[in-house]
Structures are given as C-alpha cells and as structure tokens.
PDB file of N, CA and C in Angstrom:
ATOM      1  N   UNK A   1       4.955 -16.624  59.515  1.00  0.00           N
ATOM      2  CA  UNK A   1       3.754 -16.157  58.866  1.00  0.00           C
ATOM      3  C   UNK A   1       3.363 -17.123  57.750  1.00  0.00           C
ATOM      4  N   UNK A   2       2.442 -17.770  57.659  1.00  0.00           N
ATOM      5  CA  UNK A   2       1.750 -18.432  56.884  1.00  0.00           C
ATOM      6  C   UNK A   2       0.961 -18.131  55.764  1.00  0.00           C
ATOM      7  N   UNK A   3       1.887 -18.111  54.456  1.00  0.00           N
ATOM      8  CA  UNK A   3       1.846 -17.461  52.975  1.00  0.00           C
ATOM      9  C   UNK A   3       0.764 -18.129  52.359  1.00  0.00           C
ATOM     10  N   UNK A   4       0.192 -19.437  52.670  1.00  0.00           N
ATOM     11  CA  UNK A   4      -0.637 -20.174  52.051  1.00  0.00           C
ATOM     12  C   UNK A   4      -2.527 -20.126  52.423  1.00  0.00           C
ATOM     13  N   UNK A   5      -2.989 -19.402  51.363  1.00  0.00           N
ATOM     14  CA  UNK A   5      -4.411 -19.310  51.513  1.00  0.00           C
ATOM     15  C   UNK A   5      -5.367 -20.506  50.793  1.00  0.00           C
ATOM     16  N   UNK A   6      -6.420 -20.925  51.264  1.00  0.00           N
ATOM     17  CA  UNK A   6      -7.669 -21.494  50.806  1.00  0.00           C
ATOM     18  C   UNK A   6      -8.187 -20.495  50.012  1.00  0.00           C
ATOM     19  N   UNK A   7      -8.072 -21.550  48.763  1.00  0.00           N
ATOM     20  CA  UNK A   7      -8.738 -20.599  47.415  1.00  0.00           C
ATOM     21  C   UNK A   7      -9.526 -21.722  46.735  1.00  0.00           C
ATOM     22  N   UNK A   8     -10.194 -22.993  47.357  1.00  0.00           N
ATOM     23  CA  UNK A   8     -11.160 -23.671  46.714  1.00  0.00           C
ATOM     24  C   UNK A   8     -10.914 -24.693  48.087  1.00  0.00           C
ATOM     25  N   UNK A   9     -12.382 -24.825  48.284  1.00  0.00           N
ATOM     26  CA  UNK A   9     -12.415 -26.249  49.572  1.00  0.00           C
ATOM     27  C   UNK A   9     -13.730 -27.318  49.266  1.00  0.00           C
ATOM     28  N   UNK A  10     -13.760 -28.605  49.455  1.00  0.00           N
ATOM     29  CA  UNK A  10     -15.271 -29.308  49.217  1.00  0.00           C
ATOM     30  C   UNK A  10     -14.786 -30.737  50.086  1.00  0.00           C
ATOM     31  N   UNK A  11     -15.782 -31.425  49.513  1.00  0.00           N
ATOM     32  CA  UNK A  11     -15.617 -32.368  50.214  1.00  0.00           C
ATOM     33  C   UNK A  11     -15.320 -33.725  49.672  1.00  0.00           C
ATOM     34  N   UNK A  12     -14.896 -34.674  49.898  1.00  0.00           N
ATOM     35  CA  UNK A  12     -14.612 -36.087  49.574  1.00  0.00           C
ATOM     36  C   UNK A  12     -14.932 -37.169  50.601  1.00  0.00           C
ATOM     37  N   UNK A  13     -15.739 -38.069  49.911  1.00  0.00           N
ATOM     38  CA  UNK A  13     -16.311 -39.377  50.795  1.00  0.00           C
ATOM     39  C   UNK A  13     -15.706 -40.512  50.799  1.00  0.00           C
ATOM     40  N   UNK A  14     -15.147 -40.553  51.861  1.00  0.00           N
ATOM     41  CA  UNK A  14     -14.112 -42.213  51.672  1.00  0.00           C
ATOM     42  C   UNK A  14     -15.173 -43.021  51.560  1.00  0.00           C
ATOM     43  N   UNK A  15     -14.893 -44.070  50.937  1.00  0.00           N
ATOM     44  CA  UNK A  15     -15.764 -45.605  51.121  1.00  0.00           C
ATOM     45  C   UNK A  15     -17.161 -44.419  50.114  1.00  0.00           C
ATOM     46  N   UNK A  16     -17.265 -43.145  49.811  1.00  0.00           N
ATOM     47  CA  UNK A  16     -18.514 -42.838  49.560  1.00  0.00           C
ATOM     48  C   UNK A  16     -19.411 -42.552  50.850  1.00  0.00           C
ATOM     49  N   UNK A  17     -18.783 -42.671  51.973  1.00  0.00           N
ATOM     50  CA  UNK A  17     -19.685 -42.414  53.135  1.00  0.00           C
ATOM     51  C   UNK A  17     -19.077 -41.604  54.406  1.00  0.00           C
ATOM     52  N   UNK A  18     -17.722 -41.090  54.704  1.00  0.00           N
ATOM     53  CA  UNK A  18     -16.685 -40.605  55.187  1.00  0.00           C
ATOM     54  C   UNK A  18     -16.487 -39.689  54.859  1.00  0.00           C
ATOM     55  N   UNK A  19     -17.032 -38.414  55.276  1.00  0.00           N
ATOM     56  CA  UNK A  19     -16.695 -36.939  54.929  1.00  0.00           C
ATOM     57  C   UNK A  19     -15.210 -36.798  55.157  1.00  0.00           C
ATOM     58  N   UNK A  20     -14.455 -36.054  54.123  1.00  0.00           N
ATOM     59  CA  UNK A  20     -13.028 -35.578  54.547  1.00  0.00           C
ATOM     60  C   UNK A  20     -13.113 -34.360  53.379  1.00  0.00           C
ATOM     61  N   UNK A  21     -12.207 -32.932  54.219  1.00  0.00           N
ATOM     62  CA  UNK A  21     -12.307 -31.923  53.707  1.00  0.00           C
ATOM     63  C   UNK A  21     -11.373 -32.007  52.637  1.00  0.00           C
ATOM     64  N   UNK A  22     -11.506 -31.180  51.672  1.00  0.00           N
ATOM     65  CA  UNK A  22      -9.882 -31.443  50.268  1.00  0.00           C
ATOM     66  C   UNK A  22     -10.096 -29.931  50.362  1.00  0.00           C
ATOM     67  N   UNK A  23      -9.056 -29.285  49.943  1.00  0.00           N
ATOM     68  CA  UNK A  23      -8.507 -27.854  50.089  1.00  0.00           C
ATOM     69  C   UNK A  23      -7.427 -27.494  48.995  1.00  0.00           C
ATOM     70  N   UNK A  24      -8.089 -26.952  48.232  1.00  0.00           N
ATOM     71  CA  UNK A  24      -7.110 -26.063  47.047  1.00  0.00           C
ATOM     72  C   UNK A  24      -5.981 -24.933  48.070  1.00  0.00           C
ATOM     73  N   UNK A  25      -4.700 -24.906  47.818  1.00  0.00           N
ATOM     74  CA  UNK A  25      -3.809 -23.711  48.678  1.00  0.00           C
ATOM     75  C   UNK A  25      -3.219 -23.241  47.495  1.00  0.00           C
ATOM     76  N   UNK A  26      -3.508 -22.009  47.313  1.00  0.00           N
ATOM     77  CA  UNK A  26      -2.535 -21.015  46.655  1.00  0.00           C
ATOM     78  C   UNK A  26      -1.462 -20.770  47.613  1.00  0.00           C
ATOM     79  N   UNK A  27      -0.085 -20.177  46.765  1.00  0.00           N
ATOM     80  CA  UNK A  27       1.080 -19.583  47.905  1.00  0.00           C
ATOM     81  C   UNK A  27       2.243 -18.657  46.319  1.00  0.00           C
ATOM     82  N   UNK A  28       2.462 -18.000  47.471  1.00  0.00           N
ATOM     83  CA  UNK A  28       3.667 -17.449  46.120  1.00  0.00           C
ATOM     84  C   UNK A  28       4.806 -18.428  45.665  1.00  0.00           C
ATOM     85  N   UNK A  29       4.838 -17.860  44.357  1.00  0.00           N
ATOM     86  CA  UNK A  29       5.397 -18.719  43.565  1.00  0.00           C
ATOM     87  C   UNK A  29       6.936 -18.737  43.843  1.00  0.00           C
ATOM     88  N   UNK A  30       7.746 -17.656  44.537  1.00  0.00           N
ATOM     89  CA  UNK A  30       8.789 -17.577  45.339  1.00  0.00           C
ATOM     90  C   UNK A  30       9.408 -18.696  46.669  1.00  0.00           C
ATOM     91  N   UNK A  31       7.944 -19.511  46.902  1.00  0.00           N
ATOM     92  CA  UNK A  31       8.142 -20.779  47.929  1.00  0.00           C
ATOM     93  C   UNK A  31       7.908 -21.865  47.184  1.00  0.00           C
ATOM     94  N   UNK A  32       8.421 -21.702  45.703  1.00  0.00           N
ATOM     95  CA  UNK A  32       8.411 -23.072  45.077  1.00  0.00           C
ATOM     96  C   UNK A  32       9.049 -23.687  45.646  1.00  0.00           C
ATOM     97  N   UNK A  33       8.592 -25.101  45.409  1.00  0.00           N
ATOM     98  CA  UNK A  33       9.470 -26.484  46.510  1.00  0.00           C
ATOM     99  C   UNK A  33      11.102 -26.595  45.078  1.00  0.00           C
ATOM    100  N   UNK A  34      10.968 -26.195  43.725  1.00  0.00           N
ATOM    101  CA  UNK A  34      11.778 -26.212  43.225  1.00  0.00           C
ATOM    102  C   UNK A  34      12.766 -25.560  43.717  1.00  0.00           C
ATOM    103  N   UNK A  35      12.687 -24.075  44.606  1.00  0.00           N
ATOM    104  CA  UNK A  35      13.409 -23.498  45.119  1.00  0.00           C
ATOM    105  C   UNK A  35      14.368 -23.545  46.813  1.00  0.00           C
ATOM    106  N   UNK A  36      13.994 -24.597  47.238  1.00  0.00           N
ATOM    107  CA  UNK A  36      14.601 -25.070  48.492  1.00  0.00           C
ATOM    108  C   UNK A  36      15.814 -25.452  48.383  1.00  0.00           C
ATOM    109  N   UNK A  37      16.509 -24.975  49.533  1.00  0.00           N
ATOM    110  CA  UNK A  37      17.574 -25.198  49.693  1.00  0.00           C
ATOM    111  C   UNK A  37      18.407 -27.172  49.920  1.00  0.00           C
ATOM    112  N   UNK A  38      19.095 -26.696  49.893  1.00  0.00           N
ATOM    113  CA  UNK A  38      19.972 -28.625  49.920  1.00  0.00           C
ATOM    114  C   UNK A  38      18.819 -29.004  50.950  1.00  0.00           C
ATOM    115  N   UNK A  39      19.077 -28.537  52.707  1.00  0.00           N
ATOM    116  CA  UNK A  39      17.832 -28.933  53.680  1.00  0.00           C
ATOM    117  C   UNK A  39      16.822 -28.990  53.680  1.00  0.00           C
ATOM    118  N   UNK A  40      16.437 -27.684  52.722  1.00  0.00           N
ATOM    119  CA  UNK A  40      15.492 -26.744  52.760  1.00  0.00           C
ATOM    120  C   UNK A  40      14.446 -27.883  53.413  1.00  0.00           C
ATOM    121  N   UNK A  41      13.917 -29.077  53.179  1.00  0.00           N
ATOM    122  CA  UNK A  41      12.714 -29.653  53.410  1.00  0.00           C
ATOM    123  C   UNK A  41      12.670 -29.707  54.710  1.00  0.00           C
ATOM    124  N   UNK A  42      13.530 -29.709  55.449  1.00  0.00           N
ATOM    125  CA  UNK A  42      13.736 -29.914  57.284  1.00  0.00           C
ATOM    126  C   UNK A  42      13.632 -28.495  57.728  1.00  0.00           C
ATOM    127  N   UNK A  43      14.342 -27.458  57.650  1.00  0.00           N
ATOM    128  CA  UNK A  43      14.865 -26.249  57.727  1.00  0.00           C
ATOM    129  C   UNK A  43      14.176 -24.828  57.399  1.00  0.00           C
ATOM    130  N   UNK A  44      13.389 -25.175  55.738  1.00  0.00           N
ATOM    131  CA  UNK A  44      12.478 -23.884  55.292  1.00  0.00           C
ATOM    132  C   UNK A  44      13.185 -23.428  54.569  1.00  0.00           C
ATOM    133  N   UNK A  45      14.461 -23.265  54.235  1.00  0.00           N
ATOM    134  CA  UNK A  45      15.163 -22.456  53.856  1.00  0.00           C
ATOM    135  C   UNK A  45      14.738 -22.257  52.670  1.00  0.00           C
ATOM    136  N   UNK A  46      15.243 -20.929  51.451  1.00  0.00           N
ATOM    137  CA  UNK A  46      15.317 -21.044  50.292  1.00  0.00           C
ATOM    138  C   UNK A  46      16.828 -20.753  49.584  1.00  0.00           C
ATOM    139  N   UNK A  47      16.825 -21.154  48.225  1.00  0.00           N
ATOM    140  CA  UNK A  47      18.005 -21.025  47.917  1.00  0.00           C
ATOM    141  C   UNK A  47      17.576 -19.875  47.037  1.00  0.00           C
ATOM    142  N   UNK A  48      17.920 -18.290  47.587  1.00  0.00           N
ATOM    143  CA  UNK A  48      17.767 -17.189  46.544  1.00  0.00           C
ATOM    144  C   UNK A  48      18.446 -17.198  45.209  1.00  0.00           C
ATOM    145  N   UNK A  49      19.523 -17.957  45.339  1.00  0.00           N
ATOM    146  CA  UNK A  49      19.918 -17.882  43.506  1.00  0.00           C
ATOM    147  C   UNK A  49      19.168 -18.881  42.679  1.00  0.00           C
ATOM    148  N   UNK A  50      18.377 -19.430  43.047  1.00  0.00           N
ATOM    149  CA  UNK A  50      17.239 -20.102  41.878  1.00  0.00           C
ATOM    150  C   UNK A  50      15.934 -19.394  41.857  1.00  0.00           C
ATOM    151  N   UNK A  51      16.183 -19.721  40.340  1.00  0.00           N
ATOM    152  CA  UNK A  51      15.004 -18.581  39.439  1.00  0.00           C
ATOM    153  C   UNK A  51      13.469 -18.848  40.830  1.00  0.00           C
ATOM    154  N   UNK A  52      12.544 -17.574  40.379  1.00  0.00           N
ATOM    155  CA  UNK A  52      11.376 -17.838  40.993  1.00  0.00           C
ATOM    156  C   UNK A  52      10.494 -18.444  39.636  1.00  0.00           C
ATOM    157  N   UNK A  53       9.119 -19.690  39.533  1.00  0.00           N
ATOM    158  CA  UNK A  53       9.291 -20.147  38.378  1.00  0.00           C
ATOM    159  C   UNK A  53       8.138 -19.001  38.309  1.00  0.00           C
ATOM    160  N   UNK A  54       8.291 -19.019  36.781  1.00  0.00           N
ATOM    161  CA  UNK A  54       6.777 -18.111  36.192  1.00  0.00           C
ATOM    162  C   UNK A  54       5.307 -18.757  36.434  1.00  0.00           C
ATOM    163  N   UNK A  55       4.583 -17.886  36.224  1.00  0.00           N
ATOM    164  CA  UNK A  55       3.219 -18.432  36.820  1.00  0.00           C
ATOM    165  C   UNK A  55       2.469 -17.106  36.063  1.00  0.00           C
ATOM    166  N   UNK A  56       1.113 -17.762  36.094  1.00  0.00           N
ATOM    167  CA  UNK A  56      -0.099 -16.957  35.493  1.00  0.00           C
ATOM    168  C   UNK A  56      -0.003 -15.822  36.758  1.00  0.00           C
ATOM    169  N   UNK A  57      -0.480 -15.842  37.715  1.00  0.00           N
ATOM    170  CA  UNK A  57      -0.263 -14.750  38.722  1.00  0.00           C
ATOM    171  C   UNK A  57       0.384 -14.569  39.364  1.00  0.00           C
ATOM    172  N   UNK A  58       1.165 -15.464  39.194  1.00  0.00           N
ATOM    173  CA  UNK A  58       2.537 -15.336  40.700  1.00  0.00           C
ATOM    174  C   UNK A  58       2.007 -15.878  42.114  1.00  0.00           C
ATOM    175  N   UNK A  59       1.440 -16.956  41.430  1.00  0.00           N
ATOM    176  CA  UNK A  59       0.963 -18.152  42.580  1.00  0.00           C
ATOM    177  C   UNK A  59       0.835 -19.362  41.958  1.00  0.00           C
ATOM    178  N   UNK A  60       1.234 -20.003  42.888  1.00  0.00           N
ATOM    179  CA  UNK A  60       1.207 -21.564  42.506  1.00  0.00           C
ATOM    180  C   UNK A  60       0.072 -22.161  43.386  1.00  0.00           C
ATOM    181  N   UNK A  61      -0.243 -23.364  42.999  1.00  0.00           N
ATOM    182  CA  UNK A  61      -1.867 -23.670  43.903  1.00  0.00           C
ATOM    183  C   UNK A  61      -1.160 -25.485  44.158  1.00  0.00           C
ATOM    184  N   UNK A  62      -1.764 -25.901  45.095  1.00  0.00           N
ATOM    185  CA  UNK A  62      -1.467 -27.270  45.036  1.00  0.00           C
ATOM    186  C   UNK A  62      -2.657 -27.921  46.424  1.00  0.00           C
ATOM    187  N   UNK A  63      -3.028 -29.796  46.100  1.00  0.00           N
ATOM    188  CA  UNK A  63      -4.161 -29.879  46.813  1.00  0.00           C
ATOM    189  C   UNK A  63      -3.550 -30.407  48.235  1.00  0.00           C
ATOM    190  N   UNK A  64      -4.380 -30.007  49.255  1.00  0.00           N
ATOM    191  CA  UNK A  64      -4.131 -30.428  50.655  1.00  0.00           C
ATOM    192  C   UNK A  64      -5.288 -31.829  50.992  1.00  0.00           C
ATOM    193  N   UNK A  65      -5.895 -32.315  51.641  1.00  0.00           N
ATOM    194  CA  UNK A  65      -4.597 -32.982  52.358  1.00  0.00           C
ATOM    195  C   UNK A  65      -3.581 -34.274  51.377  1.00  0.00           C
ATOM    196  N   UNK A  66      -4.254 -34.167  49.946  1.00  0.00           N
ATOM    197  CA  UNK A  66      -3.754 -35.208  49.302  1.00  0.00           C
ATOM    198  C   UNK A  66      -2.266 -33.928  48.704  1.00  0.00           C
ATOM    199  N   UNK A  67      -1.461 -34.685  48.261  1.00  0.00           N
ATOM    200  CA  UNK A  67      -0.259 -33.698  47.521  1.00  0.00           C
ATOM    201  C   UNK A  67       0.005 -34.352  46.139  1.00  0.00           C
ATOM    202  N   UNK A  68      -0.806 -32.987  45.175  1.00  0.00           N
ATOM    203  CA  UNK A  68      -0.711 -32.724  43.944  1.00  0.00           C
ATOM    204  C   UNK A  68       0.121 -32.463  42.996  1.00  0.00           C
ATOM    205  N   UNK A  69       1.272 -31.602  43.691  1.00  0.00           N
ATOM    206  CA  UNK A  69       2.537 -31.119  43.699  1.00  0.00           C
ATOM    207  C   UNK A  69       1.833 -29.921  43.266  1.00  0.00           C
ATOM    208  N   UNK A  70       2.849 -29.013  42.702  1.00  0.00           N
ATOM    209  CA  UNK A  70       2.450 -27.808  41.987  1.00  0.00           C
ATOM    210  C   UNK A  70       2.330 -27.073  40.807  1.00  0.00           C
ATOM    211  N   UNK A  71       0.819 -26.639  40.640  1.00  0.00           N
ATOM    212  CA  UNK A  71       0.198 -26.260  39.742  1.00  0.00           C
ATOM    213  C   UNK A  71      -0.131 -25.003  39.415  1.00  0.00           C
ATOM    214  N   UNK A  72      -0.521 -24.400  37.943  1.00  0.00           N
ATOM    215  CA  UNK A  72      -0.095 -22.919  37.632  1.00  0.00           C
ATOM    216  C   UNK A  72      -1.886 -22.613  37.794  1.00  0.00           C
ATOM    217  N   UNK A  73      -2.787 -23.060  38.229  1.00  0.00           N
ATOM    218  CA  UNK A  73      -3.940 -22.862  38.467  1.00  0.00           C
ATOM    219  C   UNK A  73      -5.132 -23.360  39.113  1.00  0.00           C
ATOM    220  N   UNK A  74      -5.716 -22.916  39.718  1.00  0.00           N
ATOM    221  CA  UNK A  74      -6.724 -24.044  40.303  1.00  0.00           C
ATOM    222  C   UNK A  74      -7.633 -24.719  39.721  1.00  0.00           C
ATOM    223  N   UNK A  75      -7.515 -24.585  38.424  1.00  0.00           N
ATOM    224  CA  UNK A  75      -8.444 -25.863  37.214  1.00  0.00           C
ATOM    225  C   UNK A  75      -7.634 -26.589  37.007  1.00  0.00           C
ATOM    226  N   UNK A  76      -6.261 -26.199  36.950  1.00  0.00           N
ATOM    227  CA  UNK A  76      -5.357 -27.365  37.023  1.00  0.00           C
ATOM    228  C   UNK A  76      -5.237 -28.239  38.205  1.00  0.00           C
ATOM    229  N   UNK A  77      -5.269 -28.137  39.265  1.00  0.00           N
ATOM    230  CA  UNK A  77      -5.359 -28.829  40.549  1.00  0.00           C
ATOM    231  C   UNK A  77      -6.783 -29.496  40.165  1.00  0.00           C
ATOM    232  N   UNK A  78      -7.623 -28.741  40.100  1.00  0.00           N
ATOM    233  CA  UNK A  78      -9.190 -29.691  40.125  1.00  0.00           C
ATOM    234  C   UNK A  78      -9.342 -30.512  38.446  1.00  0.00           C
ATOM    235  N   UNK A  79      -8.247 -30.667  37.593  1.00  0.00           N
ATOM    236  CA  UNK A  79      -8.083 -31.477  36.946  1.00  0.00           C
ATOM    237  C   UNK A  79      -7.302 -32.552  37.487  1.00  0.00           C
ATOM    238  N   UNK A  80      -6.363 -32.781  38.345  1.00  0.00           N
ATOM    239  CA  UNK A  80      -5.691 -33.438  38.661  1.00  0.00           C
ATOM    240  C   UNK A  80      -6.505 -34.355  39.532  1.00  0.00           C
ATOM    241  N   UNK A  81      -7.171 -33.760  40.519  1.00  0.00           N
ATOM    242  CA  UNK A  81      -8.405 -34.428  41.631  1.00  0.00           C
ATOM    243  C   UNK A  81      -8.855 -35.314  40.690  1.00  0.00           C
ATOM    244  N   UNK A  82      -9.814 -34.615  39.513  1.00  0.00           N
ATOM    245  CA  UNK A  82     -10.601 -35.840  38.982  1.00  0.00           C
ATOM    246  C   UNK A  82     -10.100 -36.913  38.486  1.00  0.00           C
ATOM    247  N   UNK A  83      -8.501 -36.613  37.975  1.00  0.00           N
ATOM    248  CA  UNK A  83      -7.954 -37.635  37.362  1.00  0.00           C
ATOM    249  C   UNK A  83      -7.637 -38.863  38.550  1.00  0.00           C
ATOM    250  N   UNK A  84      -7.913 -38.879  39.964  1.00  0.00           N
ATOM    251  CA  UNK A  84      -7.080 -39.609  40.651  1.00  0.00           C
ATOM    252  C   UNK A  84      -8.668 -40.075  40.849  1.00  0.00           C
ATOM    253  N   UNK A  85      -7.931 -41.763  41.490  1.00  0.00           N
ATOM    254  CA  UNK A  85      -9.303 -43.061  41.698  1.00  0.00           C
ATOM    255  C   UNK A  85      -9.827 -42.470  42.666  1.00  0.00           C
ATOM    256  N   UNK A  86      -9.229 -41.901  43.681  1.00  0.00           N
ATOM    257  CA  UNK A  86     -10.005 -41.416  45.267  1.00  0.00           C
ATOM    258  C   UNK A  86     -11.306 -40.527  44.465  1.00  0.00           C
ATOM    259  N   UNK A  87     -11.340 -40.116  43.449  1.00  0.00           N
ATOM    260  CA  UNK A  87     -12.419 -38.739  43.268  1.00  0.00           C
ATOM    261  C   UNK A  87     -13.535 -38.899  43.300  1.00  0.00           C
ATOM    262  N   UNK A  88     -14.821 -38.508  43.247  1.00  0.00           N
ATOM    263  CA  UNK A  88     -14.903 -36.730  43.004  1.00  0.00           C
ATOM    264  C   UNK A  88     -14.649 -36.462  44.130  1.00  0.00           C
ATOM    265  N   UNK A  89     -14.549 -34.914  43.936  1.00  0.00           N
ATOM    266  CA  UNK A  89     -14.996 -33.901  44.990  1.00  0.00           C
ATOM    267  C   UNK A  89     -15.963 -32.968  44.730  1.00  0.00           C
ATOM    268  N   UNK A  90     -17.025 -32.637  46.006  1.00  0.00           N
ATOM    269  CA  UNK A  90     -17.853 -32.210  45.819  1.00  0.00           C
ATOM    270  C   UNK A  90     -17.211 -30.741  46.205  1.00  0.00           C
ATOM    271  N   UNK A  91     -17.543 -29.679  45.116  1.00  0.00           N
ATOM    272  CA  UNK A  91     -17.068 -28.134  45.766  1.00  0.00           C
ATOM    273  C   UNK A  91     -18.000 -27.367  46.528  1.00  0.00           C
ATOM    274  N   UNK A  92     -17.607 -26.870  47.587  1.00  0.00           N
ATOM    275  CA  UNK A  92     -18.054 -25.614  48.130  1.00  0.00           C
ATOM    276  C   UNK A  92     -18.308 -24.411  47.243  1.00  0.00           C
ATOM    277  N   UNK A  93     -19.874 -24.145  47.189  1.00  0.00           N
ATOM    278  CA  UNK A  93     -20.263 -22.840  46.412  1.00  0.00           C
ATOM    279  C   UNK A  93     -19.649 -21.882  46.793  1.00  0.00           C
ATOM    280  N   UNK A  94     -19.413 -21.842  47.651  1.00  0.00           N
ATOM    281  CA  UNK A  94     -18.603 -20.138  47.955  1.00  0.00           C
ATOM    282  C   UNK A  94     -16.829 -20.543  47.933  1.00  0.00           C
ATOM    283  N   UNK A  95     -16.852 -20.181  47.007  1.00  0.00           N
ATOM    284  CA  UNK A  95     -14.888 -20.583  46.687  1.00  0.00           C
ATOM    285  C   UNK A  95     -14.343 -18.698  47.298  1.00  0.00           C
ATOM    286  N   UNK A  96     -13.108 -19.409  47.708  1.00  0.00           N
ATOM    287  CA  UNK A  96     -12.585 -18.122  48.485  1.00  0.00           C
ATOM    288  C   UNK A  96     -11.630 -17.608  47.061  1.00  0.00           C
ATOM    289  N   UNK A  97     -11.999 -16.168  46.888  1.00  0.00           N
ATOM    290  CA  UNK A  97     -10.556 -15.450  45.840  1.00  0.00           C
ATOM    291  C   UNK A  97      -9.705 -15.551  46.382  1.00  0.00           C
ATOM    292  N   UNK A  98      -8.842 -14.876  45.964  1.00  0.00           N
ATOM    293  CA  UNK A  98      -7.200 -14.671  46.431  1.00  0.00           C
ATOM    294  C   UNK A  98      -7.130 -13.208  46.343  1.00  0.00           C
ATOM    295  N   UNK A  99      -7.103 -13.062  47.477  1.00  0.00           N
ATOM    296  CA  UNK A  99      -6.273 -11.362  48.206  1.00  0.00           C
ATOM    297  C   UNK A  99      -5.111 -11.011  48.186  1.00  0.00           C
ATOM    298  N   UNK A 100      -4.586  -9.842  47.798  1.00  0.00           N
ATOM    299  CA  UNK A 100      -3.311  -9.736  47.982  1.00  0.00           C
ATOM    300  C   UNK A 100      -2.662  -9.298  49.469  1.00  0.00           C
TER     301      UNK A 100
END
C-alpha cells in the first residue's frame, strides 16, 4: 500500500522549453528514511526501535522526481526547489490537501 500522497505538483522547463512534472509527496513520518533498517534501502524494512522523528503533523514531505531529502513542510520543500540552479517551478493552482 502506497503511504505517499501528492500534496503540491507544477511544472519545470528544462533548457526553459521541456515540460517535466515536480511533485511535492507527503508520507508519515514513521517511514522516515532515518528509520530503516541496516537493508532497509533494498528490503523496506523498518527498524521499530528508532524513535519516529517529530514533525508539525506527523508527515514529512519531500520533492519527486528530484530528491530533497526530508522536510517538516511543504514551504520547506518549495524553499529548497528555489534554492537549487534547475528552478523555478511553476505551481499548479489547485494544490491537493492531505487526507487522512
């Protein structure tokens, strides 16, 4: 089952002329990558005796297809976008919430 939702999507122009989609993903903060097991990156696994980290909602957000790592908000992710040379991104007016 696939924990990770689109909670901000737009677009980015390679060269300025090359549409490519960029995608904000929220996911619970329980599938922190801090929390993987020794394999975990091959495998999935988690290691339940490490803490789950704190978070404003108990989601962590991070950008697809570029990797942002993970962030306690999605202004934080779309701070990170602008900070990188590839940027801007143009956003989609209709940004998706987050459902529980």
């Amino acid at each position: 089952m696939n924990q990770r939702k689109v909670v901000a999507a737009g677009t980015w122009y390679y060269d300025g002329l090359l549409p490519h989609r960029v995608e904000i993903h929220a996911f619970p903060a329980r599938l922190s990558a801090s929390r993987l097991a020794e394999d975990g990156e091959s495998t999935g696994e988690y290691d339940e005796s490490l803490p789950i980290p704190e978070t404003l909602d108990g989601y962590l957000y991070e950008c697809r297809p570029f990797y942002s790592g993970e962030h306690m908000s999605i202004e934080a992710v779309k701070a990170w976008i602008l900070a990188q040379p590839w940027s801007p991104v143009t956003w989609d007016d209709s940004e998706t919430e987050i459902s529980n």
